[in-house]
PDB file of N, CA and C in Angstrom:
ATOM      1  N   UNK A   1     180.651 113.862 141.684  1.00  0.00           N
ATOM      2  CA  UNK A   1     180.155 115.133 142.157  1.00  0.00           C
ATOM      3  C   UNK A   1     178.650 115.222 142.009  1.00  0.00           C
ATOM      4  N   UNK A   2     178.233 115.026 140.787  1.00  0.00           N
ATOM      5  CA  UNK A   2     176.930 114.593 140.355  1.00  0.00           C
ATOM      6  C   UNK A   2     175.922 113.937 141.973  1.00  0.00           C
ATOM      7  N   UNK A   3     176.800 112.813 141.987  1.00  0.00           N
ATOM      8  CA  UNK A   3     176.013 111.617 143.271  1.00  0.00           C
ATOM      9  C   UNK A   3     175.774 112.224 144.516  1.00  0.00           C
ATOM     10  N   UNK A   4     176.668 113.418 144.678  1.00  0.00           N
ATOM     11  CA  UNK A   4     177.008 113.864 146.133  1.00  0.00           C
ATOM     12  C   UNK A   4     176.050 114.991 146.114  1.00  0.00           C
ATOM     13  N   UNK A   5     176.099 115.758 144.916  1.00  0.00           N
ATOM     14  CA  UNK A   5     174.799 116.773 144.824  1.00  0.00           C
ATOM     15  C   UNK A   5     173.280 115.955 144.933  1.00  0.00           C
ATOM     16  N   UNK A   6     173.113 114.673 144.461  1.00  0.00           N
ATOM     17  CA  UNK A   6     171.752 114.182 144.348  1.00  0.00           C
ATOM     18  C   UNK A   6     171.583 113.506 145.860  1.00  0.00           C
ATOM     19  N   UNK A   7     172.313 113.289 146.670  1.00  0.00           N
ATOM     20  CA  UNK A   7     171.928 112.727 147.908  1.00  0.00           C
ATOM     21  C   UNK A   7     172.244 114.164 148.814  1.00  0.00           C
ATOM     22  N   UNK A   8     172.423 115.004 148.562  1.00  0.00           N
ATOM     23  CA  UNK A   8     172.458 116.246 149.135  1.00  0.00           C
ATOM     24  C   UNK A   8     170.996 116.993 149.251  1.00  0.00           C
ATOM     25  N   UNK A   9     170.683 116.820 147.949  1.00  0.00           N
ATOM     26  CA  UNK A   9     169.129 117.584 147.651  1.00  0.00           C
ATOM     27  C   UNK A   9     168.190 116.193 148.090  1.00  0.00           C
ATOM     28  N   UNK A  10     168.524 114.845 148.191  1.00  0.00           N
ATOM     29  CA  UNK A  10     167.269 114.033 148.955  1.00  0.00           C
ATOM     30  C   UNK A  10     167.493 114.201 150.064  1.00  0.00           C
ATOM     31  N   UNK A  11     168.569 114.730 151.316  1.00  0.00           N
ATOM     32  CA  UNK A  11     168.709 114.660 152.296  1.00  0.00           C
ATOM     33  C   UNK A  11     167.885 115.810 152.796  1.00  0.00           C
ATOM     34  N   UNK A  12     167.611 117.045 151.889  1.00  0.00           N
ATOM     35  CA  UNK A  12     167.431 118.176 151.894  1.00  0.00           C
ATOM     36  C   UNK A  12     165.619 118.242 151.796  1.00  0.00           C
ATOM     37  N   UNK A  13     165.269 116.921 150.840  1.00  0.00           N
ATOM     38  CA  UNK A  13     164.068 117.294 150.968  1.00  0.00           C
ATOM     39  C   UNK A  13     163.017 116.919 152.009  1.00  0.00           C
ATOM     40  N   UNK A  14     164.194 115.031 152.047  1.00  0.00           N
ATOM     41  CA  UNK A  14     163.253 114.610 153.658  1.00  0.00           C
ATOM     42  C   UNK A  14     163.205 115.640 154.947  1.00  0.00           C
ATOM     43  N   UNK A  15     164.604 116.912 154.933  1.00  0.00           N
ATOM     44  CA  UNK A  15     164.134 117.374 156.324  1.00  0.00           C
ATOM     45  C   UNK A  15     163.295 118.067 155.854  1.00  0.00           C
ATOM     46  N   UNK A  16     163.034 118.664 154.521  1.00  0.00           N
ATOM     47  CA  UNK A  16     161.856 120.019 154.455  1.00  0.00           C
ATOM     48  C   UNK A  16     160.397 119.119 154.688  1.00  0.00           C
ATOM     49  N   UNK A  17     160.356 118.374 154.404  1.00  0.00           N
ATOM     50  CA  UNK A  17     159.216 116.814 154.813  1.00  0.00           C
ATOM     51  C   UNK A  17     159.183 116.571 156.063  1.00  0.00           C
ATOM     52  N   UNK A  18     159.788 116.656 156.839  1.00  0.00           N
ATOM     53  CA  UNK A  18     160.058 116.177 158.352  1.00  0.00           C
ATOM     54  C   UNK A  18     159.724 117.302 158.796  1.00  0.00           C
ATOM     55  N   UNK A  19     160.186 118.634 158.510  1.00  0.00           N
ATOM     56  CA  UNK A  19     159.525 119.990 159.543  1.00  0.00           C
ATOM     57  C   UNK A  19     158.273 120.206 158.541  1.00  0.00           C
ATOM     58  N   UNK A  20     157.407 120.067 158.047  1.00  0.00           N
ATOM     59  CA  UNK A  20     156.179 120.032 156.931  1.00  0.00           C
ATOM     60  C   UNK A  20     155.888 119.189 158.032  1.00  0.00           C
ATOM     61  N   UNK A  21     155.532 118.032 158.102  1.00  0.00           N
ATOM     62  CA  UNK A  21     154.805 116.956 159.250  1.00  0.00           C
ATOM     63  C   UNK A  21     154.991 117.521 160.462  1.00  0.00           C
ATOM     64  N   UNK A  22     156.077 117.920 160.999  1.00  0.00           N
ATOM     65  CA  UNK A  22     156.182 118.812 162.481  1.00  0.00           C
ATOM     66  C   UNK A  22     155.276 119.883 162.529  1.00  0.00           C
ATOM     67  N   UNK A  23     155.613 120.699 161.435  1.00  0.00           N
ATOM     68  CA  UNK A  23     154.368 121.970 162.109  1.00  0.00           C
ATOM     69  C   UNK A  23     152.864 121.197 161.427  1.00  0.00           C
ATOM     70  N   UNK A  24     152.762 120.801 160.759  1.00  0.00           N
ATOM     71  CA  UNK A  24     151.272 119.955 160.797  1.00  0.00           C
ATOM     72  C   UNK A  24     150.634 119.160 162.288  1.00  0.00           C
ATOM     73  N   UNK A  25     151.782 118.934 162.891  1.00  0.00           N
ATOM     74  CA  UNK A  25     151.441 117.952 163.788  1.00  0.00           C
ATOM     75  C   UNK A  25     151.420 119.184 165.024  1.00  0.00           C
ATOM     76  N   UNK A  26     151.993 120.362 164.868  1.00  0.00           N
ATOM     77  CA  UNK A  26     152.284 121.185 166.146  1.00  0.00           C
ATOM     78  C   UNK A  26     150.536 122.439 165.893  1.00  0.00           C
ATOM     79  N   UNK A  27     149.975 121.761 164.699  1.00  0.00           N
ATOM     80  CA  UNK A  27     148.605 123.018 164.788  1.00  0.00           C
ATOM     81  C   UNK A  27     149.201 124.191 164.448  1.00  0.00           C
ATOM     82  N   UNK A  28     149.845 124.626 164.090  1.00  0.00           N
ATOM     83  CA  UNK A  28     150.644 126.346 163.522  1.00  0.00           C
ATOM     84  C   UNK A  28     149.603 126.997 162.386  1.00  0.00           C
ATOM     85  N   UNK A  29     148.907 126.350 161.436  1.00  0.00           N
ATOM     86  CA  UNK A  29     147.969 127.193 160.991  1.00  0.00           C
ATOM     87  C   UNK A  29     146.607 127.615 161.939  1.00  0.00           C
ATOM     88  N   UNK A  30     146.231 126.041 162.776  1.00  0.00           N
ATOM     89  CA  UNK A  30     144.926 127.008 163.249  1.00  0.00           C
ATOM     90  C   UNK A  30     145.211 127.716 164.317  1.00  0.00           C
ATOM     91  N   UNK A  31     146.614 127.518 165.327  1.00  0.00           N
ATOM     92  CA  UNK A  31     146.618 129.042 166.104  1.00  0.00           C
ATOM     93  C   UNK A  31     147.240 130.410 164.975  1.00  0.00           C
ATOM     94  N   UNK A  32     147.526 130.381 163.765  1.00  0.00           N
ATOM     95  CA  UNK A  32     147.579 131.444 163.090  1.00  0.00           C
ATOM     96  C   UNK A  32     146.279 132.032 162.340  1.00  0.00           C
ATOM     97  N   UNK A  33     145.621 131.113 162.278  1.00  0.00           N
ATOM     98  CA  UNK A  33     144.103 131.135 162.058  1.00  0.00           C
ATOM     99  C   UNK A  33     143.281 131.938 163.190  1.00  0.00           C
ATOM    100  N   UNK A  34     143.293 131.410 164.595  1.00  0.00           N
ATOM    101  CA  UNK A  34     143.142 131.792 165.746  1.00  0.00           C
ATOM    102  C   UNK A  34     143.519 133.440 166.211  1.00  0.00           C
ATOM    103  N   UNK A  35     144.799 133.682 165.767  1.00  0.00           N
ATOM    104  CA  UNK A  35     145.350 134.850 166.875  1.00  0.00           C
ATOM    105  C   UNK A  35     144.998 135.914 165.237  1.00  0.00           C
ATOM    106  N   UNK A  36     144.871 135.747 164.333  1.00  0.00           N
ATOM    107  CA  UNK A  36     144.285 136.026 163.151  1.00  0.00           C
ATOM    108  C   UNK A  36     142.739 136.756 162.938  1.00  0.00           C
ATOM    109  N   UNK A  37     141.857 136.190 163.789  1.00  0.00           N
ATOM    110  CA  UNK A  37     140.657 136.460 163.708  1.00  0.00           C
ATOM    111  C   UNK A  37     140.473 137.180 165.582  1.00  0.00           C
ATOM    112  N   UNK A  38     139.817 138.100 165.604  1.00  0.00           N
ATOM    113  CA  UNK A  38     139.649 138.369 167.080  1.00  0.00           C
ATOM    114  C   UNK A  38     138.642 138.262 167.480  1.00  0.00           C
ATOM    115  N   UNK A  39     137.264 137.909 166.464  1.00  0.00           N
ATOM    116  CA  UNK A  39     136.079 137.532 167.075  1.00  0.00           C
ATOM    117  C   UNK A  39     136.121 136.268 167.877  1.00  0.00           C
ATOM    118  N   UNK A  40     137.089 135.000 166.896  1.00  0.00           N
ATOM    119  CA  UNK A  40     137.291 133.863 167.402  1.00  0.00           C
ATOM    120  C   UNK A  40     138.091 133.938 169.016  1.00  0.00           C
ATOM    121  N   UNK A  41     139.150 134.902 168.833  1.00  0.00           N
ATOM    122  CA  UNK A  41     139.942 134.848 170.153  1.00  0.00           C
ATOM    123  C   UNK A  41     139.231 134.816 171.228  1.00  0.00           C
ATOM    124  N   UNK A  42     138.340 136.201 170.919  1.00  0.00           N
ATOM    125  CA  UNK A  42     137.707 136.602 172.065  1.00  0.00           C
ATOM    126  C   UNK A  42     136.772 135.814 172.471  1.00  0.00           C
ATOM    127  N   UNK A  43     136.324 135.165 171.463  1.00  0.00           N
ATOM    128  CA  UNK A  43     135.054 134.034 172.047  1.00  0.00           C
ATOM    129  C   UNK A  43     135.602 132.733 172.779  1.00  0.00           C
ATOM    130  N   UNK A  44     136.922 132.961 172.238  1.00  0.00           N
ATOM    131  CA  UNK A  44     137.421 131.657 172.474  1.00  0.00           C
ATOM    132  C   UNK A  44     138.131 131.577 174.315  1.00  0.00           C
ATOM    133  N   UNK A  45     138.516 133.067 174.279  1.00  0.00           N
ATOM    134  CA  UNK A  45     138.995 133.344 175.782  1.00  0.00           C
ATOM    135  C   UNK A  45     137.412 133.368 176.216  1.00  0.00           C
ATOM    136  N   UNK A  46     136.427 134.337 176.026  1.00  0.00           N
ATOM    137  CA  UNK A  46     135.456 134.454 176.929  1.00  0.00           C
ATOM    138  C   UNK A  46     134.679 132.831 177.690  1.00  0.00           C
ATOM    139  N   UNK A  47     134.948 131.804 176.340  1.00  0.00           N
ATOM    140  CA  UNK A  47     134.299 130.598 177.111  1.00  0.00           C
ATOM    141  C   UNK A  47     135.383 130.022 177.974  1.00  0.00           C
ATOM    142  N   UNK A  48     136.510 130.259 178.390  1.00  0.00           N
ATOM    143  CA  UNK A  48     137.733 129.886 178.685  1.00  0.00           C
ATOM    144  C   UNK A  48     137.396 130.165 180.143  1.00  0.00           C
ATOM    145  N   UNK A  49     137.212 131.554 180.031  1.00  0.00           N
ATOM    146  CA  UNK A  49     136.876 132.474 181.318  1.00  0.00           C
ATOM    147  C   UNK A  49     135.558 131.986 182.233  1.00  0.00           C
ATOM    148  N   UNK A  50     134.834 131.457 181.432  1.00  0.00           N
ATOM    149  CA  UNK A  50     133.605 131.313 181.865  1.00  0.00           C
ATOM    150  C   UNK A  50     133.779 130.109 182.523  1.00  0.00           C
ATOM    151  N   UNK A  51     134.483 129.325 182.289  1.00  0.00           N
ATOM    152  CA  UNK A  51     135.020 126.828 182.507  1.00  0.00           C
ATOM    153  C   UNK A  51     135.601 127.617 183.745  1.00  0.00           C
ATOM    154  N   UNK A  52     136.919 128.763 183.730  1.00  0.00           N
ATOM    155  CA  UNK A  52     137.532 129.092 184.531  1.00  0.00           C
ATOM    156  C   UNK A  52     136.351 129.079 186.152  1.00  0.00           C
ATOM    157  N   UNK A  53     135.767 130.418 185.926  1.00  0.00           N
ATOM    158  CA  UNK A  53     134.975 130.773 186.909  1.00  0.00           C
ATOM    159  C   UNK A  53     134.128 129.107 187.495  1.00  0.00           C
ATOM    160  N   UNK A  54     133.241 129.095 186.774  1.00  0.00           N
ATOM    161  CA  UNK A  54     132.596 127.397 186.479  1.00  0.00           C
ATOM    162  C   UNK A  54     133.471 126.906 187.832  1.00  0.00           C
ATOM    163  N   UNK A  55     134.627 126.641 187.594  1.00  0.00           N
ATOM    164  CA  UNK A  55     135.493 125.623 188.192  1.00  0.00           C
ATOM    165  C   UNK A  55     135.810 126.235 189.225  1.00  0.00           C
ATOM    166  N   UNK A  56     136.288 127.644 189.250  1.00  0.00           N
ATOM    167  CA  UNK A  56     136.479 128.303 190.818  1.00  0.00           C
ATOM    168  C   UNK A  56     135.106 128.238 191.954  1.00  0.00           C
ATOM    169  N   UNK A  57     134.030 128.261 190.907  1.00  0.00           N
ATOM    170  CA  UNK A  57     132.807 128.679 192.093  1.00  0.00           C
ATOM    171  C   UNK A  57     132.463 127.323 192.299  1.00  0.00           C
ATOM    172  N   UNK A  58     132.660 126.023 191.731  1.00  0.00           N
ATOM    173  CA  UNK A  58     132.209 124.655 192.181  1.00  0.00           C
ATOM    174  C   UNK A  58     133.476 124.066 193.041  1.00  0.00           C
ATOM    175  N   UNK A  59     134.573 124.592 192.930  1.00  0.00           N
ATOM    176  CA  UNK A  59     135.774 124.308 194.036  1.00  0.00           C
ATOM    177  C   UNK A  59     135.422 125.199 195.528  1.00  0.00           C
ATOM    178  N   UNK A  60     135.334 126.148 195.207  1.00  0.00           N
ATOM    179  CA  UNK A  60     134.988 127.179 197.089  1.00  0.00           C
ATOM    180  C   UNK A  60     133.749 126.321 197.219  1.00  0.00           C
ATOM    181  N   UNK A  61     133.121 125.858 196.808  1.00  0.00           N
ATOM    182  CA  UNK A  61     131.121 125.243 197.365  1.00  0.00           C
ATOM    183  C   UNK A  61     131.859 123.826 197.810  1.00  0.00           C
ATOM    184  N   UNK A  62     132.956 123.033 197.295  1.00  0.00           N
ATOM    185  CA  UNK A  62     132.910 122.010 197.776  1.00  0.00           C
ATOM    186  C   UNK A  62     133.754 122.048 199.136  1.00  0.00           C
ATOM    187  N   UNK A  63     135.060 123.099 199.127  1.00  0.00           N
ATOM    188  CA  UNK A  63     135.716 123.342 200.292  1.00  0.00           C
ATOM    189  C   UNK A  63     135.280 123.858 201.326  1.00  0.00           C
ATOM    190  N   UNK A  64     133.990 124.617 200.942  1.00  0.00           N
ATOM    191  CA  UNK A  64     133.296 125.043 202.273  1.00  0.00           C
ATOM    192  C   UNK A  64     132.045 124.268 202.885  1.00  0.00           C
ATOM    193  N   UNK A  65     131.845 123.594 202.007  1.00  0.00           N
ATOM    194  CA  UNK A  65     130.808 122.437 202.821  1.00  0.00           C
ATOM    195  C   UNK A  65     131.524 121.239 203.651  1.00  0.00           C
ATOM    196  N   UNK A  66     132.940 120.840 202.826  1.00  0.00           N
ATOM    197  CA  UNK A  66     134.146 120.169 203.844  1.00  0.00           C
ATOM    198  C   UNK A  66     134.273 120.907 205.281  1.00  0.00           C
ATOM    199  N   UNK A  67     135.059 122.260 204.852  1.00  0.00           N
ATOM    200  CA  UNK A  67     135.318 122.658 206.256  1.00  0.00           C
ATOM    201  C   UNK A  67     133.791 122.593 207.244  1.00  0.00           C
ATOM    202  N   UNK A  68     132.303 123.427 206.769  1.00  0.00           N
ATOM    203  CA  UNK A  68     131.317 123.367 207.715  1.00  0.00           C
ATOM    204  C   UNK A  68     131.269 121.748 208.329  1.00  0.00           C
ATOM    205  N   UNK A  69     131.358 121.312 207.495  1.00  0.00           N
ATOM    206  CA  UNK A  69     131.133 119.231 208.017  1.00  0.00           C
ATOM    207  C   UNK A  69     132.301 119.185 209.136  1.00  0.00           C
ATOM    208  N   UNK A  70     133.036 119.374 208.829  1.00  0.00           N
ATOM    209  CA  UNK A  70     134.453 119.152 209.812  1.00  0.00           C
ATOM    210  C   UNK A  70     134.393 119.966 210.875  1.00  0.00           C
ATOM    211  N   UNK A  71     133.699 121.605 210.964  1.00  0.00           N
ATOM    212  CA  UNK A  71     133.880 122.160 212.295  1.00  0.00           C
ATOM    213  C   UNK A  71     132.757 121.394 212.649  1.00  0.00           C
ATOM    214  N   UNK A  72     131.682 120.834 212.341  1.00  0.00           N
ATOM    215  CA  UNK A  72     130.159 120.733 212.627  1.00  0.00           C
ATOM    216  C   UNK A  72     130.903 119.458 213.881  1.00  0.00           C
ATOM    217  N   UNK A  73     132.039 118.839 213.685  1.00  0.00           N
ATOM    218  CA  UNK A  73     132.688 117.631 214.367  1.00  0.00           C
ATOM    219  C   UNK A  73     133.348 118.763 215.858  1.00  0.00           C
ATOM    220  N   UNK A  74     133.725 119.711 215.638  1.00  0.00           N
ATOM    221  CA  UNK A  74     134.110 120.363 216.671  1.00  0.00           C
ATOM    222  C   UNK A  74     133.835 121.391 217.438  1.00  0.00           C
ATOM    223  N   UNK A  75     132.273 121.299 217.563  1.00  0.00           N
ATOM    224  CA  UNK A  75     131.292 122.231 218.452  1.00  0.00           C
ATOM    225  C   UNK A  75     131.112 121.518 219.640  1.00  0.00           C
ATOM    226  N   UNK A  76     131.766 120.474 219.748  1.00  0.00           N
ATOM    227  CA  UNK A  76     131.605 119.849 221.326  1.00  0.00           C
ATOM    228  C   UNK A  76     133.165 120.255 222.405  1.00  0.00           C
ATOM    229  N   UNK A  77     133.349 120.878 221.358  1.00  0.00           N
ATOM    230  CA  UNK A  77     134.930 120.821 222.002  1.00  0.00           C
ATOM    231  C   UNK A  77     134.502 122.203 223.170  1.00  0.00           C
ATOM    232  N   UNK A  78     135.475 122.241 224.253  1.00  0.00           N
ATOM    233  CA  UNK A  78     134.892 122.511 225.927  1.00  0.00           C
ATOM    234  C   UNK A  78     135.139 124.011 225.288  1.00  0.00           C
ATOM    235  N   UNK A  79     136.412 124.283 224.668  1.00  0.00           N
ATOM    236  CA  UNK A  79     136.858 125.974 224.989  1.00  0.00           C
ATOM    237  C   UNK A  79     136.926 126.470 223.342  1.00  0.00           C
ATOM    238  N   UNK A  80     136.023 126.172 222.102  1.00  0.00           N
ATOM    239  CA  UNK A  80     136.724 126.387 221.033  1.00  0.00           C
ATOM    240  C   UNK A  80     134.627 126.330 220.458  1.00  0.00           C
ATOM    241  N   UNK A  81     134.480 125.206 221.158  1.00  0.00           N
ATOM    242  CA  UNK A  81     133.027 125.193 220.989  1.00  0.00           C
ATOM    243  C   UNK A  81     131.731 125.846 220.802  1.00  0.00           C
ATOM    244  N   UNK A  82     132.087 126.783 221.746  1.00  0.00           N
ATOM    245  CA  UNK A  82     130.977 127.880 221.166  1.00  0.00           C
ATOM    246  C   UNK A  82     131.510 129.033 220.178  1.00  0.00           C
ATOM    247  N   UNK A  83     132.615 129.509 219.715  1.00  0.00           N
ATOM    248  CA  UNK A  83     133.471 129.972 219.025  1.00  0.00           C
ATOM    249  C   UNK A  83     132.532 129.507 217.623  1.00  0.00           C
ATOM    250  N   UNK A  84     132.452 128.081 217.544  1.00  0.00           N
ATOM    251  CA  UNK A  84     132.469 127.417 216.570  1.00  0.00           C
ATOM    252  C   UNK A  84     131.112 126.859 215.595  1.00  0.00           C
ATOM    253  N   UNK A  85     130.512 127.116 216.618  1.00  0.00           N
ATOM    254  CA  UNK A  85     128.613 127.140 216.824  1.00  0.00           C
ATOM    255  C   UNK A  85     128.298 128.511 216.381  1.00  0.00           C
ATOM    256  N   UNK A  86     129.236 129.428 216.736  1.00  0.00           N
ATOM    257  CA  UNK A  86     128.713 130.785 216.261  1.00  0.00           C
ATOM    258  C   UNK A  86     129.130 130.725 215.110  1.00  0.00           C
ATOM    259  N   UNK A  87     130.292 130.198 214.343  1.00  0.00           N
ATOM    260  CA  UNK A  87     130.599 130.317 213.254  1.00  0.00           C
ATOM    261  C   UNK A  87     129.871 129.653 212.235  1.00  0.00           C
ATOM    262  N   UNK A  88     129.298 128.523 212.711  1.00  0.00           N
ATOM    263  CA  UNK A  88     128.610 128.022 211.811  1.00  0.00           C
ATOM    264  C   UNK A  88     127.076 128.336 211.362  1.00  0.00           C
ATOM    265  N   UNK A  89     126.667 128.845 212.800  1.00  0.00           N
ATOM    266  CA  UNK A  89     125.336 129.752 212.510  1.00  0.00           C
ATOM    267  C   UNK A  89     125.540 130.746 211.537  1.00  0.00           C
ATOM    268  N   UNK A  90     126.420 131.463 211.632  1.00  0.00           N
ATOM    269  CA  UNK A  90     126.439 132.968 210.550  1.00  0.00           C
ATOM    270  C   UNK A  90     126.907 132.171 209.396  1.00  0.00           C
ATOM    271  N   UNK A  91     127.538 131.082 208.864  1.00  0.00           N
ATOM    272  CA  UNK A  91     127.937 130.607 207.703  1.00  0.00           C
ATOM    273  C   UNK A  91     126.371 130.179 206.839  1.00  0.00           C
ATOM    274  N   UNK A  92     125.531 129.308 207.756  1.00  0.00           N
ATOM    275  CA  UNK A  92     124.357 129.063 207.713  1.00  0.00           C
ATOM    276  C   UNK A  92     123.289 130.210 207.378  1.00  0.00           C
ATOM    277  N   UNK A  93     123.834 130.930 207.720  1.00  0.00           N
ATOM    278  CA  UNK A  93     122.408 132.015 207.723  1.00  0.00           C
ATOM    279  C   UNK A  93     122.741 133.046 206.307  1.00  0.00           C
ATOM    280  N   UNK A  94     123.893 132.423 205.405  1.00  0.00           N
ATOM    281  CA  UNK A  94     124.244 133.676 205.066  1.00  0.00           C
ATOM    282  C   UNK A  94     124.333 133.160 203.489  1.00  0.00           C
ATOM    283  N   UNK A  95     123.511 131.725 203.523  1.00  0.00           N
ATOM    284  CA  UNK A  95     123.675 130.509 202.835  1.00  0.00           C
ATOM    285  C   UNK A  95     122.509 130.725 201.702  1.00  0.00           C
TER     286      UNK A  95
END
């Protein structure tokens, strides 16, 4: 009975050891650290927000210099052509 209690409590301690290394390995103090402090949050969302924007306004600058390049290919076209010349003038002018 003795033996069965002592491999009971080592079985018991490797899992408390095994979830001890899990939440070490999962970061659980510094997002409790994190959602803990709100100067950090907030600084931490505001630069978040900021990569965000960053990345939205350098994605529309690259999709719209694609599309101008690509209509700039279809201002010769007979019935769509001047449509397209006008569009690119006011895109141009507004640049």
């Amino acid at each position: 009975m003795d033996k069965n209690n002592s491999t009971s409590e080592e079985k018991l301690e490797a899992a408390v050891q095994e979830l001890a290394v899990l939440i070490d390995k999962s970061r659980l103090r510094e997002y409790v650290n994190l959602m803990s402090s709100t100067k950090r949050l907030i600084y931490a969302n505001f630069i978040a927000g900021v990569a965000r924007g960053f990345g939205v306004t350098v994605g529309v600058a690259v999709v719209a210099a694609i599309v101008v390049y690509v209509l700039k290919g279809f201002v010769d076209l007979p019935l769509i052509g001047s449509i397209i010349a006008k569009l690119i003038d006011i895109i141009e002018a507004n640049r």
